[in-house]
N, C-alpha and C. Protein backbone atom coordinates (compact mmCIF):
# COMPACT_ATOMS: atom_id res chain seq x y z
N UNK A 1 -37.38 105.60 -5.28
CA UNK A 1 -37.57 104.73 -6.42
C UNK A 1 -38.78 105.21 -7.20
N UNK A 2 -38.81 105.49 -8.45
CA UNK A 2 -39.83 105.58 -9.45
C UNK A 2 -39.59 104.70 -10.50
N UNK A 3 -41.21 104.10 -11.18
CA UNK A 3 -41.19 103.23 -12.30
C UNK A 3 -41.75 104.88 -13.18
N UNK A 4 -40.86 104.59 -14.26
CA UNK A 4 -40.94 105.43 -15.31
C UNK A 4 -42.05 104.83 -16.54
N UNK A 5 -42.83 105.15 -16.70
CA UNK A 5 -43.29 104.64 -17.92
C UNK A 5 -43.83 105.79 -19.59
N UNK A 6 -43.05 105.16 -20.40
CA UNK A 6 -43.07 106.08 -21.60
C UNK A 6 -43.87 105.12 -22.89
N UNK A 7 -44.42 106.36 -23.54
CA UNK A 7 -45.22 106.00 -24.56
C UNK A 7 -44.44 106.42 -25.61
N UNK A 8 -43.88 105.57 -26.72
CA UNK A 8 -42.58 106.64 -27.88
C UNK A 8 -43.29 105.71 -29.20
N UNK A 9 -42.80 106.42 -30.02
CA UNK A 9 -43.13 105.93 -31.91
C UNK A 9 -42.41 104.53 -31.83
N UNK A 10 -43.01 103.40 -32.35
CA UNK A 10 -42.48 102.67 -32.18
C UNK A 10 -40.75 102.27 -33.14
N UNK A 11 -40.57 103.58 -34.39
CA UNK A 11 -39.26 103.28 -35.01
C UNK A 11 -38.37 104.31 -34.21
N UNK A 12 -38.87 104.74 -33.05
CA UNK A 12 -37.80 105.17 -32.20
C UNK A 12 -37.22 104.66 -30.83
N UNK A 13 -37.56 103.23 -31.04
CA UNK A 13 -37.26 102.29 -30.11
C UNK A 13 -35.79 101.88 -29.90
N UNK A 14 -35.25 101.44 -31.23
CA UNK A 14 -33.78 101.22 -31.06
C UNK A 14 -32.69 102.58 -30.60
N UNK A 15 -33.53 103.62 -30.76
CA UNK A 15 -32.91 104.76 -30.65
C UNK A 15 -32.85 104.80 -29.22
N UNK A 16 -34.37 104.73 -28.68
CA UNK A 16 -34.83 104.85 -27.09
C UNK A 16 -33.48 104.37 -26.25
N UNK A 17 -33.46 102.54 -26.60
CA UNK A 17 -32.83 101.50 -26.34
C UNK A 17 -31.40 101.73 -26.12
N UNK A 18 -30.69 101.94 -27.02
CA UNK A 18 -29.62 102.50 -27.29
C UNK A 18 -29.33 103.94 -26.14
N UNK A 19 -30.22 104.63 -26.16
CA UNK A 19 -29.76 106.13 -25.28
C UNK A 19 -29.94 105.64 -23.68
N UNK A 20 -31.08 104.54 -23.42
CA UNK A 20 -30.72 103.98 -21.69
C UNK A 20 -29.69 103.18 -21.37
N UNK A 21 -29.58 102.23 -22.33
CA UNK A 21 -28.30 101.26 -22.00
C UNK A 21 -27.20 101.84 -22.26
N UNK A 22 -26.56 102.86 -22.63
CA UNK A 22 -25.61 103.94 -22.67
C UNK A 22 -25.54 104.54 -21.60
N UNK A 23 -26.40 105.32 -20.96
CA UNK A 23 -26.52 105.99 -19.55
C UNK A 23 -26.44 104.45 -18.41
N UNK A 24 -26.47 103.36 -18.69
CA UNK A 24 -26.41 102.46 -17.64
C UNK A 24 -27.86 101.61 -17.05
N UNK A 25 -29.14 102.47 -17.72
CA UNK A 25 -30.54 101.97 -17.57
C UNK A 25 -30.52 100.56 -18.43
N UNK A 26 -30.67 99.44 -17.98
CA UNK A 26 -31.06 98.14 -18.49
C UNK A 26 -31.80 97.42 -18.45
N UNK A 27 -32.50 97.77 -17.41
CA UNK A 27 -33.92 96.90 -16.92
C UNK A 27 -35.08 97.49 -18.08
N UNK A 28 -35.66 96.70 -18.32
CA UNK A 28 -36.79 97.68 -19.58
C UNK A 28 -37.72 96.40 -19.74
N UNK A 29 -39.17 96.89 -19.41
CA UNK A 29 -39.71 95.78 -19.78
C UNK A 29 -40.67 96.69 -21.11
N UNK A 30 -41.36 96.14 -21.72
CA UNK A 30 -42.22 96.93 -23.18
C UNK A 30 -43.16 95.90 -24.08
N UNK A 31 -44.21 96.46 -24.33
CA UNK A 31 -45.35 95.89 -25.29
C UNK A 31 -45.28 96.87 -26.23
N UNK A 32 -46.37 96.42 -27.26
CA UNK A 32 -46.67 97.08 -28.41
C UNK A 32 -48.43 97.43 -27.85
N UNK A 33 -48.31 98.90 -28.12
CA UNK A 33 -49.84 99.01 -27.77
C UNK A 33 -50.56 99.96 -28.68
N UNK A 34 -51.60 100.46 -28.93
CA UNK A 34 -52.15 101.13 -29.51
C UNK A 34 -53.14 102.19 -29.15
N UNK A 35 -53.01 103.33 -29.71
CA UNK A 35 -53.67 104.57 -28.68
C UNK A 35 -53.65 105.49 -29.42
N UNK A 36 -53.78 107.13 -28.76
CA UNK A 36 -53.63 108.25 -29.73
C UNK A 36 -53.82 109.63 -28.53
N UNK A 37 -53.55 110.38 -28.73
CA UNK A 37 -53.33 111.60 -27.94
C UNK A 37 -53.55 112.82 -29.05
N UNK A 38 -52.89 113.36 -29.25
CA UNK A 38 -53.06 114.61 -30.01
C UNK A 38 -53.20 114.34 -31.84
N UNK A 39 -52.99 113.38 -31.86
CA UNK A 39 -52.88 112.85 -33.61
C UNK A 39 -54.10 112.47 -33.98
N UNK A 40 -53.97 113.08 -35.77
CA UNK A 40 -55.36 113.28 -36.30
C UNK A 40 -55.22 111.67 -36.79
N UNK A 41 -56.85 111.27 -37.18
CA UNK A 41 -57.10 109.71 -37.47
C UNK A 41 -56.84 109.70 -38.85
N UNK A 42 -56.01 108.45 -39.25
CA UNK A 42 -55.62 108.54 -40.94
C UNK A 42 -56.83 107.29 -41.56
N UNK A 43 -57.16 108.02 -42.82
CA UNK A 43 -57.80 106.87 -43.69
C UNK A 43 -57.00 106.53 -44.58
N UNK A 44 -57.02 104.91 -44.49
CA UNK A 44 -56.21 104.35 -45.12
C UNK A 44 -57.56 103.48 -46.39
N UNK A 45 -56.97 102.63 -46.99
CA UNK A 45 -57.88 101.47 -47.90
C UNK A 45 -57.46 100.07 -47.56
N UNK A 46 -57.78 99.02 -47.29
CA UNK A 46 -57.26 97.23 -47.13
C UNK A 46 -58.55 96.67 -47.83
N UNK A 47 -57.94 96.20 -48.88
CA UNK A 47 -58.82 95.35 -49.80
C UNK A 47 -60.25 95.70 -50.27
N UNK A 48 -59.84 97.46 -50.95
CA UNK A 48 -60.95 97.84 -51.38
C UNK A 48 -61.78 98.79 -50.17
N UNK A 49 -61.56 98.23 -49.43
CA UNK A 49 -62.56 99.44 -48.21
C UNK A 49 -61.57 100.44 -47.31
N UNK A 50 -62.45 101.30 -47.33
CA UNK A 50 -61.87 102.83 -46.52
C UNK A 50 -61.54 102.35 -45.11
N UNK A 51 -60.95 102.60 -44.41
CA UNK A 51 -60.43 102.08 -43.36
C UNK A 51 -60.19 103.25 -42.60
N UNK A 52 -60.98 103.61 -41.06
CA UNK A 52 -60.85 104.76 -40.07
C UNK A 52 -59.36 104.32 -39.60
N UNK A 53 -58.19 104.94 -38.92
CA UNK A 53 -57.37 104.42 -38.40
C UNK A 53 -56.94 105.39 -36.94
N UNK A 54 -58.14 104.89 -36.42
CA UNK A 54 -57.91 106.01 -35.10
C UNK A 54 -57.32 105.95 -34.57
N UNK A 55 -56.69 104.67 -34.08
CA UNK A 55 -55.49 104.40 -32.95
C UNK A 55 -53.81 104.24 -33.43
N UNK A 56 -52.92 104.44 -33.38
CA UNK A 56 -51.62 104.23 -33.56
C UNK A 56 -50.95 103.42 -32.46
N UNK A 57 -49.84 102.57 -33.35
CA UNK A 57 -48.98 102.50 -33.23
C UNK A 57 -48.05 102.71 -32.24
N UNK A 58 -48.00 102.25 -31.20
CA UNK A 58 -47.05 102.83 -30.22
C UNK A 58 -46.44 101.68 -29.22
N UNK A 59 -45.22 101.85 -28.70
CA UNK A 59 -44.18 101.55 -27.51
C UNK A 59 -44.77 101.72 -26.27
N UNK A 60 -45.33 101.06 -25.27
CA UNK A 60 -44.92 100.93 -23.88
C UNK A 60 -43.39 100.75 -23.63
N UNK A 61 -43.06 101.37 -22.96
CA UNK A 61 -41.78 101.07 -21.87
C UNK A 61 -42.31 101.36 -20.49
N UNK A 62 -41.80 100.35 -19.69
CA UNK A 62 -41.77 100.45 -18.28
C UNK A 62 -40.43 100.31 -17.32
N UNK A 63 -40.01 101.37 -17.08
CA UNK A 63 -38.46 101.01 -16.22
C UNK A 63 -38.32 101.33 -14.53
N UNK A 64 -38.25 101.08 -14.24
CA UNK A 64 -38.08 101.06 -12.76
C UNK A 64 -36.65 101.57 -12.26
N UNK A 65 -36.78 102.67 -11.58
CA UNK A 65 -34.79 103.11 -11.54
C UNK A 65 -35.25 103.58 -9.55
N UNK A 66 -34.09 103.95 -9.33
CA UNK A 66 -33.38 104.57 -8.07
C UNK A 66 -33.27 106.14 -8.57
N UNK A 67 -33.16 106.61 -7.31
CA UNK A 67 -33.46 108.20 -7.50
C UNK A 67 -32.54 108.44 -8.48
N UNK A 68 -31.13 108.46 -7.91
CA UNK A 68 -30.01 109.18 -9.05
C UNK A 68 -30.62 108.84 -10.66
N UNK A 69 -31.31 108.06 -10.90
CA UNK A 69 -31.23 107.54 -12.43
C UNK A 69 -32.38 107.92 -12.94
N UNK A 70 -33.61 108.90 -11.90
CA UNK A 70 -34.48 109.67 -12.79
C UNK A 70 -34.39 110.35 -13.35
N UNK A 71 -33.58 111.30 -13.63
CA UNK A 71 -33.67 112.39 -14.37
C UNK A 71 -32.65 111.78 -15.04
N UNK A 72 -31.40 111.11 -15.49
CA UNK A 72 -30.83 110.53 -16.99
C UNK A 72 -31.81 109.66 -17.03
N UNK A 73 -32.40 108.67 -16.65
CA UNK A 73 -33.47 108.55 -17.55
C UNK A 73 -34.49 108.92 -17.99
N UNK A 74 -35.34 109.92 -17.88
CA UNK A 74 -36.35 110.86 -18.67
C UNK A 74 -35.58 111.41 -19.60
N UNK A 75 -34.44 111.87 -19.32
CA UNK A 75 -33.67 112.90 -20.30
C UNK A 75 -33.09 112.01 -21.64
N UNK A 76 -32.99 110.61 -21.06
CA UNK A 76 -32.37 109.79 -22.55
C UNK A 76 -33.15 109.72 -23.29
N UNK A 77 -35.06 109.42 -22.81
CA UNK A 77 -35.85 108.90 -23.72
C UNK A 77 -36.14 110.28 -23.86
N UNK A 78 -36.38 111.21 -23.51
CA UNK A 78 -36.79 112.35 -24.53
C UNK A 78 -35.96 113.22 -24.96
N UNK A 79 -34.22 112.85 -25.36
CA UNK A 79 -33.28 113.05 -26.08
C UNK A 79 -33.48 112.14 -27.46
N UNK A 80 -33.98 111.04 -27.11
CA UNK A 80 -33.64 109.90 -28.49
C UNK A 80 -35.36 109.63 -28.61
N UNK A 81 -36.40 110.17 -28.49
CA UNK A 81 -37.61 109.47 -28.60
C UNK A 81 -38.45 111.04 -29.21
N UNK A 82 -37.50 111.96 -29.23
CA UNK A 82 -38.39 113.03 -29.77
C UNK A 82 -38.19 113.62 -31.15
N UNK A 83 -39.32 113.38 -31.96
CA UNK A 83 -39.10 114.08 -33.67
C UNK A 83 -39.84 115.04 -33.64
N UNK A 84 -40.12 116.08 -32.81
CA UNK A 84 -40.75 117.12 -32.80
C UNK A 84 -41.95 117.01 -33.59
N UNK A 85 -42.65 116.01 -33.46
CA UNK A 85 -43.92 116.04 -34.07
C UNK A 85 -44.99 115.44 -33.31
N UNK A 86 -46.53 115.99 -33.33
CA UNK A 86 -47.26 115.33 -32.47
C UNK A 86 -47.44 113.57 -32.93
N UNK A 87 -47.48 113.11 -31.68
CA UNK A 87 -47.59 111.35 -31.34
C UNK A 87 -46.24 111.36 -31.30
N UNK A 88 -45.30 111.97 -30.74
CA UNK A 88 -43.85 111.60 -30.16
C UNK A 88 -44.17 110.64 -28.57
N UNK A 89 -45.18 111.13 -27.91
CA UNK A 89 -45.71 110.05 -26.67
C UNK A 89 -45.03 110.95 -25.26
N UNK A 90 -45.49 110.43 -24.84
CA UNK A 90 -45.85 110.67 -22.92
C UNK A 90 -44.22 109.91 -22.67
N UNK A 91 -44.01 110.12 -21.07
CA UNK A 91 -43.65 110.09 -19.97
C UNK A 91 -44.41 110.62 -18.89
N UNK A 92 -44.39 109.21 -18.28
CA UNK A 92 -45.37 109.29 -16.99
C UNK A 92 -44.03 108.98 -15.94
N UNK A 93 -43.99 109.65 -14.90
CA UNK A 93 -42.96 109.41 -13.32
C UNK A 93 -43.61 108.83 -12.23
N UNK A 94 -43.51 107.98 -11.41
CA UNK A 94 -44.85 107.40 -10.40
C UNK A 94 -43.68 106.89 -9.19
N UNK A 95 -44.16 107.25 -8.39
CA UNK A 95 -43.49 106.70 -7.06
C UNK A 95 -43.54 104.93 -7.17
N UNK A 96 -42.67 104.19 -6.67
CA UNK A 96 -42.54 102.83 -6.06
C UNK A 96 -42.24 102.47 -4.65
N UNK A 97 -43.84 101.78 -4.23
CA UNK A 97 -43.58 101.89 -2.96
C UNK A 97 -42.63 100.73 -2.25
N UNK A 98 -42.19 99.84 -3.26
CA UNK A 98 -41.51 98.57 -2.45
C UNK A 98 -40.71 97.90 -4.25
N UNK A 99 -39.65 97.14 -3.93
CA UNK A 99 -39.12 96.40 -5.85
C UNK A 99 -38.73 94.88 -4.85
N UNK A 100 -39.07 93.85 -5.09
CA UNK A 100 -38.43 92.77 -4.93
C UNK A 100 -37.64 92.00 -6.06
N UNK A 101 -36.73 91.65 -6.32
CA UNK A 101 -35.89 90.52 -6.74
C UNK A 101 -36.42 89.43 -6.64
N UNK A 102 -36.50 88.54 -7.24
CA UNK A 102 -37.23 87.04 -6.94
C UNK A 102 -36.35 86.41 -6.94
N UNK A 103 -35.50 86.28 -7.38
CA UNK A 103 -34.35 85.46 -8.22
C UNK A 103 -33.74 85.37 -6.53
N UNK A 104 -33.53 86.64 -5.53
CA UNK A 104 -32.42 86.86 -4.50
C UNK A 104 -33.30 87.14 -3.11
N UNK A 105 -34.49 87.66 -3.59
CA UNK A 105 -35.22 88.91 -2.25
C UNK A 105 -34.80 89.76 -1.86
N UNK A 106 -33.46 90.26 -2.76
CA UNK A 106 -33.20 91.84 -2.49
C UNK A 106 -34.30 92.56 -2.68
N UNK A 107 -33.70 93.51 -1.97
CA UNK A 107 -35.23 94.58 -1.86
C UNK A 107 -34.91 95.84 -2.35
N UNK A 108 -35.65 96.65 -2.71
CA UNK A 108 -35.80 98.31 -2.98
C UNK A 108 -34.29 98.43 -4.06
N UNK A 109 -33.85 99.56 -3.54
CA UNK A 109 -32.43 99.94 -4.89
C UNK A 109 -31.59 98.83 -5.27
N UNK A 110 -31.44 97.63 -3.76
CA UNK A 110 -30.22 96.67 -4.07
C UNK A 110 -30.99 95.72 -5.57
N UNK A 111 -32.39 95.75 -5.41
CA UNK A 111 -33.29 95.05 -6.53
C UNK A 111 -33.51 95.61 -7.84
N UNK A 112 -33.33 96.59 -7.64
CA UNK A 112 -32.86 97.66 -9.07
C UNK A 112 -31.62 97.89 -9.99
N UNK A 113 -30.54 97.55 -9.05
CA UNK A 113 -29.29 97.60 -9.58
C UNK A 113 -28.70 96.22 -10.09
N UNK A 114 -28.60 96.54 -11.54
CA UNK A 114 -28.36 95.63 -12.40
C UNK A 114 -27.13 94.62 -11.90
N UNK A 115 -27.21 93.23 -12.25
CA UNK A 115 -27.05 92.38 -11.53
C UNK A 115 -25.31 92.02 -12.38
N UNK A 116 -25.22 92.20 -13.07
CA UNK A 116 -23.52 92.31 -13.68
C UNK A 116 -22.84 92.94 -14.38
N UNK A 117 -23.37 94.56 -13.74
CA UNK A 117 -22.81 95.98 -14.23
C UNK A 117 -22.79 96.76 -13.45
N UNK A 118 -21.89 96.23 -12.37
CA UNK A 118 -21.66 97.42 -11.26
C UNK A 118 -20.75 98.79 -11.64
N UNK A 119 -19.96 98.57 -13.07
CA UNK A 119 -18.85 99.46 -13.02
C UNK A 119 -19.90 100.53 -14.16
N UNK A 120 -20.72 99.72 -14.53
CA UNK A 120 -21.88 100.27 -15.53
C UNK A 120 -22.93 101.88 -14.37
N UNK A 121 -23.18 100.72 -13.58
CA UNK A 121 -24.26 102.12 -12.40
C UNK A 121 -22.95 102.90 -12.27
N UNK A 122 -22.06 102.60 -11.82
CA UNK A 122 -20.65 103.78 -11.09
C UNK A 122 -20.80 104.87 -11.87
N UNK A 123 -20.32 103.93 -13.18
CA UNK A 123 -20.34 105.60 -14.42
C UNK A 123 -20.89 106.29 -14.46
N UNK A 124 -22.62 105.88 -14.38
CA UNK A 124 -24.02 106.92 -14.94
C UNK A 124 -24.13 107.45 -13.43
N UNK A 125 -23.31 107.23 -12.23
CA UNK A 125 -23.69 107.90 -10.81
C UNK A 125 -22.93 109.08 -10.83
N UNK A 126 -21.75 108.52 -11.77
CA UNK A 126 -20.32 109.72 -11.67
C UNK A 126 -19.42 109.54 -10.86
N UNK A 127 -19.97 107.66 -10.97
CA UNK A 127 -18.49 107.26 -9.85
C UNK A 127 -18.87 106.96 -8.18
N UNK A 128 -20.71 107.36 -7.98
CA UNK A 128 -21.18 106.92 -6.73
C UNK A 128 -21.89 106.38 -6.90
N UNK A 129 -22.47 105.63 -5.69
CA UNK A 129 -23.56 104.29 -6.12
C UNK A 129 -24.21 104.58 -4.83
């Protein structure tokens, strides 16, 4: 089990969105956060004054998958989350040492696997689960 967490532009969200829930990824939790990595700081103006704008704009996603679904999911969000330009954002991969369900107390993968799309995981497994 790894929680995936990606940093993407935030108007490439519906795109993001769209390319996991296609592959069968549905769990997604996400904030709006603000940061910067390789991107230069823009000056802008708001009501007359120069304005530094060091931080951008950006998507948290946090997803939590089962082995089979790491690599289609890295590959969806940086299929649909990349404009070849710097501040396209990170992917971070991190081990999970334990996932509980609250709702059930399933534990580990059975707590990962979406709760009324079994024929949904089949597909993105290739038909194994």
């Amino acid at each position: 089990m790894k929680l995936i967490t990606a940093i993407i532009r935030p108007e490439r969200l519906g795109a993001v969105k769209e390319a996991l829930f296609k592959v069968g990824v549905t769990g997604i939790s996400l904030s709006r956060v603000s940061g910067h990595g390789g991107e230069r700081e823009i000056i802008e103006h708001y009501r007359g004054t120069q304005v530094r704008m060091e931080f951008h704009e950006k998507v948290h996603l946090q997803i939590a998958v089962s082995e089979p679904f790491v690599d289609v999911t890295v590959n969806a969000i940086l299929q649909s989350a990349r404009t070849g330009e710097v501040g396209d954002g990170k992917i971070f991969v991190q081990p999970l040492d334990r996932v509980i369900r609250i709702r059930t107390g399933e534990q580990d993968v059975d707590a990962l696997t979406p709760v009324n799309q079994p024929e949904t995981t089949a597909a993105a497994l290739g038909g194994k689960k």
